[in-house]
N, C-alpha and C. Protein backbone atom coordinates (compact mmCIF):
# COMPACT_ATOMS: atom_id res chain seq x y z
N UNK A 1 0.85 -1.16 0.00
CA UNK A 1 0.00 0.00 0.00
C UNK A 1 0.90 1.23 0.00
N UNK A 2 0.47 2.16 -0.59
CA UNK A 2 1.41 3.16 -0.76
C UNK A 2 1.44 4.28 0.47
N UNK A 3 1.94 5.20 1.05
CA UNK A 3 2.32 5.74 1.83
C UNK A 3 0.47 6.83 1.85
N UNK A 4 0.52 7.85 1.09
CA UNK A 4 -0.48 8.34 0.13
C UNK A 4 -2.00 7.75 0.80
N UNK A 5 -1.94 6.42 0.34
CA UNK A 5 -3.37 5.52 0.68
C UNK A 5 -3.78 5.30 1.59
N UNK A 6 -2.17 5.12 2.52
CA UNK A 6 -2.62 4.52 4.02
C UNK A 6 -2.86 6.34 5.12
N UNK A 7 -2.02 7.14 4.48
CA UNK A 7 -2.79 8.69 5.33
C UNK A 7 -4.05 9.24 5.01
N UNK A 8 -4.62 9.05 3.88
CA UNK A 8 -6.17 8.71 3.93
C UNK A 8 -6.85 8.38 4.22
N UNK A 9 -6.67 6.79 4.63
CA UNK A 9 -7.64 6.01 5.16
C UNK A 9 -7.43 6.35 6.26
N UNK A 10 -6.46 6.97 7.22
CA UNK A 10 -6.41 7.07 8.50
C UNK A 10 -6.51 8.30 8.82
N UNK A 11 -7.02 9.14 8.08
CA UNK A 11 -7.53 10.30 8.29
C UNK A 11 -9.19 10.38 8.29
N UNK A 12 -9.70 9.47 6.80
CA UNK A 12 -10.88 9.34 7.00
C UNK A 12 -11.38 8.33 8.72
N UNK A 13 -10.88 7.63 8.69
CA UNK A 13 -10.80 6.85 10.08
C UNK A 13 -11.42 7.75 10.88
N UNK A 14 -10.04 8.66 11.31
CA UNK A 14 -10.36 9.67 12.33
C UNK A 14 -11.23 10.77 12.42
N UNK A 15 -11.50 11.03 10.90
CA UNK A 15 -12.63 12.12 10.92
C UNK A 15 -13.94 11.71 11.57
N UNK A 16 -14.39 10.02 11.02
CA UNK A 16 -15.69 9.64 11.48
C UNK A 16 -15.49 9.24 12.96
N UNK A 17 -14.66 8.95 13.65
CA UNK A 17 -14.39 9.13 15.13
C UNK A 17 -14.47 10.62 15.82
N UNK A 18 -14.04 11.55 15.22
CA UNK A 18 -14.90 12.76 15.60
C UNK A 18 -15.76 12.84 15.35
N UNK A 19 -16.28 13.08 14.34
CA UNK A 19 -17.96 13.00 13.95
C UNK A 19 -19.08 12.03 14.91
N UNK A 20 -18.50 10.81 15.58
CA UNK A 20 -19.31 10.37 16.60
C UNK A 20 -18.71 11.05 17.57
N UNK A 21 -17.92 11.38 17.79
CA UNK A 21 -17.59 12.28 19.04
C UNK A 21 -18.12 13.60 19.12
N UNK A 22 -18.17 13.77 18.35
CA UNK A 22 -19.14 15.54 17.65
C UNK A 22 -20.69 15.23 18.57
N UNK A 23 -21.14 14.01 17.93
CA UNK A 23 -22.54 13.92 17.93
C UNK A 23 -23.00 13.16 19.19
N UNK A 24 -21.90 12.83 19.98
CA UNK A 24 -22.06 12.28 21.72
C UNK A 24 -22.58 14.01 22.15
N UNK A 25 -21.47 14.59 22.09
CA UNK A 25 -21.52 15.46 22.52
C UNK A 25 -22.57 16.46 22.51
N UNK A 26 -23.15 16.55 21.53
CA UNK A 26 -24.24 17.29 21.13
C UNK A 26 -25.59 16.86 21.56
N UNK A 27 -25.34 15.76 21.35
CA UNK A 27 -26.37 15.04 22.68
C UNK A 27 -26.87 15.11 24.17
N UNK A 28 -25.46 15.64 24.39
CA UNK A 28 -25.27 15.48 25.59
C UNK A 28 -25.94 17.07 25.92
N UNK A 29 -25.40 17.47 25.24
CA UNK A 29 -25.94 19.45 25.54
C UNK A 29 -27.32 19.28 25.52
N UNK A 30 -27.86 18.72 24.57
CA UNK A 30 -29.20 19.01 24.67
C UNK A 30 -30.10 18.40 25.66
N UNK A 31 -29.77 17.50 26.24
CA UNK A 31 -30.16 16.73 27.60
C UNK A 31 -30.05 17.56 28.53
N UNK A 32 -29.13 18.36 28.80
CA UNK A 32 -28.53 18.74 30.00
C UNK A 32 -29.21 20.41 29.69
N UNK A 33 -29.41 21.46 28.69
CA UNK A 33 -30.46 21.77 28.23
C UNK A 33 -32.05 21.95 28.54
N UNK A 34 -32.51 20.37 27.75
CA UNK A 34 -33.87 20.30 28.48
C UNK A 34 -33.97 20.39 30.38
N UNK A 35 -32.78 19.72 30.68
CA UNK A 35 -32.55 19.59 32.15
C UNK A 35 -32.73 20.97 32.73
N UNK A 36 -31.71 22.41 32.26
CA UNK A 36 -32.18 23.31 32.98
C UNK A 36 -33.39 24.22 32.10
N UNK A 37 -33.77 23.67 31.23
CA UNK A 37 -35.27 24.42 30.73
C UNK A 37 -36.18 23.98 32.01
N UNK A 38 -36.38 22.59 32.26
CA UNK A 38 -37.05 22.25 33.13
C UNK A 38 -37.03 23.02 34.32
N UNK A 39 -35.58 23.15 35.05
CA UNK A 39 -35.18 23.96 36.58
C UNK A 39 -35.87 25.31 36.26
N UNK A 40 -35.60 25.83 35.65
CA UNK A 40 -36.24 27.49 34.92
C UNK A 40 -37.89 27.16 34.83
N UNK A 41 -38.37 26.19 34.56
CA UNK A 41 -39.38 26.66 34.74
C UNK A 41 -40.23 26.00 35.87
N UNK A 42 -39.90 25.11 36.56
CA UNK A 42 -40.11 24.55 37.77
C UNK A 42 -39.61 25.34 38.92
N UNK A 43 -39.11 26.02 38.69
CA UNK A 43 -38.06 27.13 39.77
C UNK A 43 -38.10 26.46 41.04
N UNK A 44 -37.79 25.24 40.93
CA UNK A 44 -36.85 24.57 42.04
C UNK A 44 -36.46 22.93 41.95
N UNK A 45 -35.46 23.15 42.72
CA UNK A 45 -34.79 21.37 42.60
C UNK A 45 -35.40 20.62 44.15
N UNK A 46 -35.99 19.49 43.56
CA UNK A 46 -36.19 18.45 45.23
C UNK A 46 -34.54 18.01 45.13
N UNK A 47 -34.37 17.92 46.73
CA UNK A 47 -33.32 17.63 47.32
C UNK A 47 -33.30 16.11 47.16
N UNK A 48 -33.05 15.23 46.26
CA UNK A 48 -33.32 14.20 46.40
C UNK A 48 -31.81 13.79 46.33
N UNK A 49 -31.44 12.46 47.22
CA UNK A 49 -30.26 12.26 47.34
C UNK A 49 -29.20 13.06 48.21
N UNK A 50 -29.70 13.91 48.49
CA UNK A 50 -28.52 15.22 49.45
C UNK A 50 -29.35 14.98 50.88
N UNK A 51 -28.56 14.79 51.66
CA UNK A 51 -29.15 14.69 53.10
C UNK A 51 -28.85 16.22 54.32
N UNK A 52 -29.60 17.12 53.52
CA UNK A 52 -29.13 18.47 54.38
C UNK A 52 -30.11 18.53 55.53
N UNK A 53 -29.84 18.83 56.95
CA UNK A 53 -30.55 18.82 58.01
C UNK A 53 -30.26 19.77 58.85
N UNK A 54 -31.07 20.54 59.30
CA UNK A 54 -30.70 21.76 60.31
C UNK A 54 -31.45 21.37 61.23
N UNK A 55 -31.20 21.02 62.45
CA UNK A 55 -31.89 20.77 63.19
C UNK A 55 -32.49 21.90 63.95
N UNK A 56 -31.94 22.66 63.86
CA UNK A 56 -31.99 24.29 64.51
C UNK A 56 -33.28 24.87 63.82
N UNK A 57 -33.12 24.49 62.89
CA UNK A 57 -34.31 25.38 61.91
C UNK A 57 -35.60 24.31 61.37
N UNK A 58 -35.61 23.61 62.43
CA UNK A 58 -37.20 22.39 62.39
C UNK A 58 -38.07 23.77 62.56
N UNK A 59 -39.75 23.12 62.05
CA UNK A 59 -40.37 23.68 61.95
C UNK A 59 -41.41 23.39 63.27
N UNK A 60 -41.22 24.56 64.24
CA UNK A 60 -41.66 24.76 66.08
C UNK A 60 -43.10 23.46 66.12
N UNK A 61 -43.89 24.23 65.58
CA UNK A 61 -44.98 23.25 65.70
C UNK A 61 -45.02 21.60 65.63
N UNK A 62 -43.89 21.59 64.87
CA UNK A 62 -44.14 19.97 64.57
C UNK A 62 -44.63 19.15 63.09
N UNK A 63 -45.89 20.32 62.61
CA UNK A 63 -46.79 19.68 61.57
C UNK A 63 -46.32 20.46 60.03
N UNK A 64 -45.74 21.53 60.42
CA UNK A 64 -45.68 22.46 59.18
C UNK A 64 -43.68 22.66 58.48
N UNK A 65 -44.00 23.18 57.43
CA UNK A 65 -42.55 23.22 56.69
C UNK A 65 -41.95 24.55 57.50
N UNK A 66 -40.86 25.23 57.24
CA UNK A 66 -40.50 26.61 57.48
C UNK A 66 -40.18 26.71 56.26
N UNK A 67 -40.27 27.97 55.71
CA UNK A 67 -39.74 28.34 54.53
C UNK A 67 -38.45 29.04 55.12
N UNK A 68 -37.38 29.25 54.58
CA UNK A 68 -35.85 29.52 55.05
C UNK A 68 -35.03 30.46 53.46
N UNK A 69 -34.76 31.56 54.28
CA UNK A 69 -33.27 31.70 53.19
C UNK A 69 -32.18 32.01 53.01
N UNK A 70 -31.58 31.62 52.86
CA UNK A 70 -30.04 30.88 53.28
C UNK A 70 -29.07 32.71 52.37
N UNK A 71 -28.17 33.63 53.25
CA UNK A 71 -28.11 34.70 52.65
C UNK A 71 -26.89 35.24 53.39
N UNK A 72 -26.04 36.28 52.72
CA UNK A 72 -25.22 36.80 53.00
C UNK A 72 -25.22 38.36 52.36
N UNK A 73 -24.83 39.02 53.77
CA UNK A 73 -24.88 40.57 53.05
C UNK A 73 -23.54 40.98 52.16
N UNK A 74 -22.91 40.30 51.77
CA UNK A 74 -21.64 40.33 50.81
C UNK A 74 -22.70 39.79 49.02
N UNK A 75 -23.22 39.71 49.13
CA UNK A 75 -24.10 38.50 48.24
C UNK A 75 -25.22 40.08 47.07
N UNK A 76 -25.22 40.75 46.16
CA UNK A 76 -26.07 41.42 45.93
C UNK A 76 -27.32 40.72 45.73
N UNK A 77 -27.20 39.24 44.86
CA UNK A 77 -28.38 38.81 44.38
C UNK A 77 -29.26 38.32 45.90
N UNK A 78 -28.47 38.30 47.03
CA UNK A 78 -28.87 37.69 48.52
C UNK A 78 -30.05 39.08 48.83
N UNK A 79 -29.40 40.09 48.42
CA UNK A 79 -30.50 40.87 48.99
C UNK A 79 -31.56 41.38 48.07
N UNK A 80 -31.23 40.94 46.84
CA UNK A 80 -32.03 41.37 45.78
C UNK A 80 -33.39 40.11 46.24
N UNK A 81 -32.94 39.01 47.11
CA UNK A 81 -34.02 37.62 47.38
C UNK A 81 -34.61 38.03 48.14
N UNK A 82 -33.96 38.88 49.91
CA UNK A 82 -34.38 38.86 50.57
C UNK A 82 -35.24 40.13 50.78
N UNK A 83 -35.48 41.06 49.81
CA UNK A 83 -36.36 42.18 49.65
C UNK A 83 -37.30 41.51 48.92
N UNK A 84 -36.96 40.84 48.09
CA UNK A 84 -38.54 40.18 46.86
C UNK A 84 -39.32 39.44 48.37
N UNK A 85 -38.62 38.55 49.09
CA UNK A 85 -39.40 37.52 49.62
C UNK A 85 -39.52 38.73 51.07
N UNK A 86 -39.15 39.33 51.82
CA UNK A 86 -40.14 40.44 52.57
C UNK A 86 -41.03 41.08 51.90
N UNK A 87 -40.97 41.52 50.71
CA UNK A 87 -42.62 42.08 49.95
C UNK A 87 -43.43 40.78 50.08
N UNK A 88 -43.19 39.83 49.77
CA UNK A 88 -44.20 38.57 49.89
C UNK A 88 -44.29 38.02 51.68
N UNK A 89 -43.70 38.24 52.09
CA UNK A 89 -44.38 37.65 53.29
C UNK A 89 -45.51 38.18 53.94
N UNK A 90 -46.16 39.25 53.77
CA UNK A 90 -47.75 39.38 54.65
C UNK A 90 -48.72 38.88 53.36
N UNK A 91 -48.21 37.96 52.53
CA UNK A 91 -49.14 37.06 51.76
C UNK A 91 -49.03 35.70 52.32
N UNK A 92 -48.18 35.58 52.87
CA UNK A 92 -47.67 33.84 53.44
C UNK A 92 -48.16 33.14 54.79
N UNK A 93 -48.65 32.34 55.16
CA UNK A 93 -48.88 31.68 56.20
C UNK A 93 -48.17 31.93 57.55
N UNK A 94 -47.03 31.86 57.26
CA UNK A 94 -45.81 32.09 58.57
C UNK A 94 -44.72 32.90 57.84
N UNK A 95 -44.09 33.19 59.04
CA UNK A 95 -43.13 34.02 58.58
C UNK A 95 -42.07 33.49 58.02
N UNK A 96 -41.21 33.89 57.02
CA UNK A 96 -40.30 33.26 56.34
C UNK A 96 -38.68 33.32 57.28
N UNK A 97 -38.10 32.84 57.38
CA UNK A 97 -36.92 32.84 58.54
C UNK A 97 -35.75 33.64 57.46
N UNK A 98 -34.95 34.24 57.90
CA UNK A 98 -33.60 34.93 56.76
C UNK A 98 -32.35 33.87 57.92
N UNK A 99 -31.87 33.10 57.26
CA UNK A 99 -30.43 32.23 57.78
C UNK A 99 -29.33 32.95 57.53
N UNK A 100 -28.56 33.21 58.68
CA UNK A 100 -27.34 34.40 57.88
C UNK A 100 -25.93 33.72 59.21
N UNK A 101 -24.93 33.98 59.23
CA UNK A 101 -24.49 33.77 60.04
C UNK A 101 -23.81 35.31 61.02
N UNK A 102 -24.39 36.28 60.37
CA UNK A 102 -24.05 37.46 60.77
C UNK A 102 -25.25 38.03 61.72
N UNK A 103 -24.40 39.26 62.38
CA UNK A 103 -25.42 39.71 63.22
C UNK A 103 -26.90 40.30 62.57
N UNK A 104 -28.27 40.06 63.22
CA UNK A 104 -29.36 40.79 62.36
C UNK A 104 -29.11 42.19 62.08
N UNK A 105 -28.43 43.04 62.85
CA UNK A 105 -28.57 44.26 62.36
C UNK A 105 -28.29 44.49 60.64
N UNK A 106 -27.42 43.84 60.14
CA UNK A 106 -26.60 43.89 58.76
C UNK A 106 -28.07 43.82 57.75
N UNK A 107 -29.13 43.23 58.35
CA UNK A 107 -30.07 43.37 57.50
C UNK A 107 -31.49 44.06 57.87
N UNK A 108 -31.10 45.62 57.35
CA UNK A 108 -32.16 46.10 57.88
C UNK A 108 -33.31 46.20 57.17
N UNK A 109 -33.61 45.40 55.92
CA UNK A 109 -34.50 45.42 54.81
C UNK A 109 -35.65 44.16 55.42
N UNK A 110 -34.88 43.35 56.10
CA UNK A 110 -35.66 42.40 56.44
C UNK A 110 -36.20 42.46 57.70
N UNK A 111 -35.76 43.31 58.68
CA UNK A 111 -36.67 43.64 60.18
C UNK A 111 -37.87 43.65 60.30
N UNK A 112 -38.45 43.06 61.05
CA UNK A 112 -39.63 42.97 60.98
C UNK A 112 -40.55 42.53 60.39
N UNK A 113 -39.91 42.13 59.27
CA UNK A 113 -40.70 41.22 58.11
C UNK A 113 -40.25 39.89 57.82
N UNK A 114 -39.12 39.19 58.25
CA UNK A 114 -38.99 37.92 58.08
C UNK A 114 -38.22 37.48 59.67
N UNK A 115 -37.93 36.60 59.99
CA UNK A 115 -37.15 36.20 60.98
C UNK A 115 -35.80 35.89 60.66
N UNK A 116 -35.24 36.81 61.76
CA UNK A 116 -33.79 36.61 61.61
C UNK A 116 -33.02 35.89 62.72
N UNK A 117 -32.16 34.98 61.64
CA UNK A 117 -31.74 33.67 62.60
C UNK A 117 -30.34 33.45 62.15
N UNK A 118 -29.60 34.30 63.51
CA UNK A 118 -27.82 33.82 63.44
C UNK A 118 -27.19 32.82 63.83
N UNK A 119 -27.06 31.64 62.98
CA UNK A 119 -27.00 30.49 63.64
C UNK A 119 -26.05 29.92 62.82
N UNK A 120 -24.58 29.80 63.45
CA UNK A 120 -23.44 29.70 62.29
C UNK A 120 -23.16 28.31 61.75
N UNK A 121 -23.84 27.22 63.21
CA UNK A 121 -23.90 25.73 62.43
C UNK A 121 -24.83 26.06 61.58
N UNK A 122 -25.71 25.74 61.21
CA UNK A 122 -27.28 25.90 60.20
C UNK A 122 -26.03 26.09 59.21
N UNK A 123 -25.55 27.39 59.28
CA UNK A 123 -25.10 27.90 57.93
C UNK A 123 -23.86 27.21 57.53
N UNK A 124 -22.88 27.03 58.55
CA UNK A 124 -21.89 25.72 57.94
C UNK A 124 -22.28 24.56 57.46
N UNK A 125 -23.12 24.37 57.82
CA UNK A 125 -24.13 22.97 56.42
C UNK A 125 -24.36 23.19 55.46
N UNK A 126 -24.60 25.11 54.62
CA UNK A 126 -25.20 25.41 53.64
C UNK A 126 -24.00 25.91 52.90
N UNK A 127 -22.70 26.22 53.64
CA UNK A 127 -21.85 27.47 53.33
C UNK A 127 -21.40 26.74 52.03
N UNK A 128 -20.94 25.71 51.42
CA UNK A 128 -20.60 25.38 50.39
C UNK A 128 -21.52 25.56 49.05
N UNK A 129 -22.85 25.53 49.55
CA UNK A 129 -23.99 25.92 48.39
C UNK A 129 -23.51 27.43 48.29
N UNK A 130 -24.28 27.88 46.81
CA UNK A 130 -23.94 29.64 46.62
C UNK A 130 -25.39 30.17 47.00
N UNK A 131 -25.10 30.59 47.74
CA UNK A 131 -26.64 31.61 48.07
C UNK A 131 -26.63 32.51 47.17
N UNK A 132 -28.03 33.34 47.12
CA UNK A 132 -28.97 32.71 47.69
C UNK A 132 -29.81 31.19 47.90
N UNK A 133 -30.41 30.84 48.96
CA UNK A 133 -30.72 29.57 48.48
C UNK A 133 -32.49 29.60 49.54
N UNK A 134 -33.36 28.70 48.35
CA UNK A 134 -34.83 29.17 49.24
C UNK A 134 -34.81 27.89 49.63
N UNK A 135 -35.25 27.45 51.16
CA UNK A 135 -34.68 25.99 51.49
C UNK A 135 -36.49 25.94 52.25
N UNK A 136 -36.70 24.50 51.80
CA UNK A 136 -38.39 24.40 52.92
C UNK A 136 -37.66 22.93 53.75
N UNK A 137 -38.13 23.80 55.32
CA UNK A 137 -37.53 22.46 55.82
C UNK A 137 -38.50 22.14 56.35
N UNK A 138 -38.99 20.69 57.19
CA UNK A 138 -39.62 19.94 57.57
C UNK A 138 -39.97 19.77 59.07
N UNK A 139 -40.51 19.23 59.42
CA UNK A 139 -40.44 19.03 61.51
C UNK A 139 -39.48 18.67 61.73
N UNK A 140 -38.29 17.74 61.17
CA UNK A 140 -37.19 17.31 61.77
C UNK A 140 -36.15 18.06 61.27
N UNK A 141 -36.02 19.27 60.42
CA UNK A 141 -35.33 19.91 60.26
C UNK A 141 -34.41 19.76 59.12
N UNK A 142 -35.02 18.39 58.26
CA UNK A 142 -34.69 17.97 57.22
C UNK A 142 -34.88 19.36 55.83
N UNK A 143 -34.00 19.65 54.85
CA UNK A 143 -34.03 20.00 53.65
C UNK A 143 -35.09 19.19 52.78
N UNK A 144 -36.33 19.49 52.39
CA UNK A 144 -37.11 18.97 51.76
C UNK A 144 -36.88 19.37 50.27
N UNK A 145 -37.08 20.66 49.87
CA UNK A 145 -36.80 21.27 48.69
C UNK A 145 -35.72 22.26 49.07
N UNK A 146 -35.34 22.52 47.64
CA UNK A 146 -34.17 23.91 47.83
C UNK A 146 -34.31 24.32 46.08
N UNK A 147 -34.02 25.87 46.55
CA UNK A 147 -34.32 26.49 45.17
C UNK A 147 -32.81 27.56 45.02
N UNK A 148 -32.41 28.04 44.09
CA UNK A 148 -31.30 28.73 43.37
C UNK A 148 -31.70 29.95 43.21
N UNK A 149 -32.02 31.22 44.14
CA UNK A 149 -32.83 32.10 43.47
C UNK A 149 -31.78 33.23 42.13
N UNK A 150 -32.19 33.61 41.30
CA UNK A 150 -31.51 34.20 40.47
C UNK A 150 -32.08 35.70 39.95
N UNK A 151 -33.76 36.14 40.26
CA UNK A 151 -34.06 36.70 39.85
C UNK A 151 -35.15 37.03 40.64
N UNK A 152 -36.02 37.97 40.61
CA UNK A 152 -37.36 38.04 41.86
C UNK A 152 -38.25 37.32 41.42
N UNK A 153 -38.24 37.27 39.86
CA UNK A 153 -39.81 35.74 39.85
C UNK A 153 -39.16 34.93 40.22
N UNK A 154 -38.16 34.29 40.59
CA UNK A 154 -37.93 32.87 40.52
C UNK A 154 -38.56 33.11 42.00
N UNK A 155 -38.73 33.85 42.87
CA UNK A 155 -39.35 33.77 44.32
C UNK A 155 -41.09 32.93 44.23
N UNK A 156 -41.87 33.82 43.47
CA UNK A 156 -43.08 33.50 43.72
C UNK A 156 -43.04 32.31 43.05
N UNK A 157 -42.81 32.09 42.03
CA UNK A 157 -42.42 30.81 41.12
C UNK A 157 -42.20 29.64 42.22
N UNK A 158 -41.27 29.96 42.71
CA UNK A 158 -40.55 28.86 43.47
C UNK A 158 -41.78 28.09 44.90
N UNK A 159 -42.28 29.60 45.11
CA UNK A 159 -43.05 29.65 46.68
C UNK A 159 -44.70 28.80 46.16
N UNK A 160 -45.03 28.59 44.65
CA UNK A 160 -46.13 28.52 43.93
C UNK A 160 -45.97 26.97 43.82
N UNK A 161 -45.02 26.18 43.27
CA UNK A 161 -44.61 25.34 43.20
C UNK A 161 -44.52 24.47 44.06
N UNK A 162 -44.15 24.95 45.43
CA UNK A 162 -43.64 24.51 47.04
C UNK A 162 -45.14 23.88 47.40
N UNK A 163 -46.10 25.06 46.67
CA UNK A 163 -47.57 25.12 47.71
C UNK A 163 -47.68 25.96 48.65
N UNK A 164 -46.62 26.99 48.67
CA UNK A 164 -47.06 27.90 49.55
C UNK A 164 -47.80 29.06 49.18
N UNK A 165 -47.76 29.42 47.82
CA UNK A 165 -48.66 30.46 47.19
C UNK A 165 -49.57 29.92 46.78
N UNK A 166 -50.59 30.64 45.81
CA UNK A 166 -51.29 30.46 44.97
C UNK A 166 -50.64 30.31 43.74
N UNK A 167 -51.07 31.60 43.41
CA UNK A 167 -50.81 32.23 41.62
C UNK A 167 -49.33 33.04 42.01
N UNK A 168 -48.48 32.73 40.59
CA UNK A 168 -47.29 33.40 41.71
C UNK A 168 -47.68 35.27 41.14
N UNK A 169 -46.96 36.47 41.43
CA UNK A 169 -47.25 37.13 41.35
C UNK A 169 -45.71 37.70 41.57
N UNK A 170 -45.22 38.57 40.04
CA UNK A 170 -44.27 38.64 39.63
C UNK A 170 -43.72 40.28 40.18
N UNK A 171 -42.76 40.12 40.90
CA UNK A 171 -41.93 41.06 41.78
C UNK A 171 -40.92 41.64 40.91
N UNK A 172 -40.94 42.05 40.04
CA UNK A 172 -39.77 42.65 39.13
C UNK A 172 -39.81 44.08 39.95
N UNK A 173 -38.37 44.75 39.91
CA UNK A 173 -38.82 45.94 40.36
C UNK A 173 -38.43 46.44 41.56
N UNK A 174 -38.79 45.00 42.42
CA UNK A 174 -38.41 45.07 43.90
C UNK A 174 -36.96 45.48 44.21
């Protein structure tokens, strides 16, 4: 075989080995894709498989979730959450808790309108997640759901979804 024949064939070779490698790949995007079309419009992830537990932040009664959000005043989008979700709390059942590991004063947007809870274990369980983060925990203090907030609808979105709203009702603005 001549020199010529055999870098051909082993070029064509390798082209169609990219070309399935091309088309793994492209596959793969679009999976992963539909995956966050879905998160976007579900505006939240179940914690399934992650065993996050605050025991600190069980919900008092026993029977009901707490809604929680996990925040830092270094964080802009943290306070861009925690002003959307104080406009929404005298729509909500209970009060929504703000998790920070800093003193309450640092958040004076949220006084009086959500509960503020400095509790630096709680938050060394979360500190590796990027806050903001909208967390519903359970009677035992279990992470049931957790949401990524990114924007002020993703709040009511998220709170609509949970079952804690109704209709969500879109906070742009805030």
């Amino acid at each position: 075989m001549s020199p010529w024949i055999a870098v051909t064939a082993v070029t064509w070779v390798a082209m169609v080995v990219l070309y399935f490698g091309l088309a793994a790949t492209l596959h793969r995007v679009r999976m992963l894709s539909a995956e966050l079309a879905e998160l976007r419009t579900g505006g939240h992830v179940r914690a399934t498989g992650v065993d996050l537990r605050l025991p600190a932040l069980a919900a008092q009664d026993g029977s009901t979730t707490r809604l929680v959000v996990a925040a830092d005043t270094g964080c802009p989008a943290c306070h861009m959450t925690v002003e959307a979700l104080a406009a929404l709390a005298p729509e909500l059942s209970q009060v929504p808790t703000l998790l920070t590991y800093e003193p309450p004063d640092r958040w004076p947007e949220a006084a009086g309108r959500l509960e503020i809870r400095q509790d630096p274990d709680s938050w060394r369980v979360l500190a590796h997640l990027m806050p903001p983060l909208l967390l519903n925990v359970d009677a035992d203090g279990r992470v049931t759901d957790l949401a990524l907030t990114t924007t002020p609808d993703d709040i009511p979105r998220t709170l609509a979804a949970w079952g804690l709203r109704s209709a969500p009702r879109l906070v742009s603005g805030v």
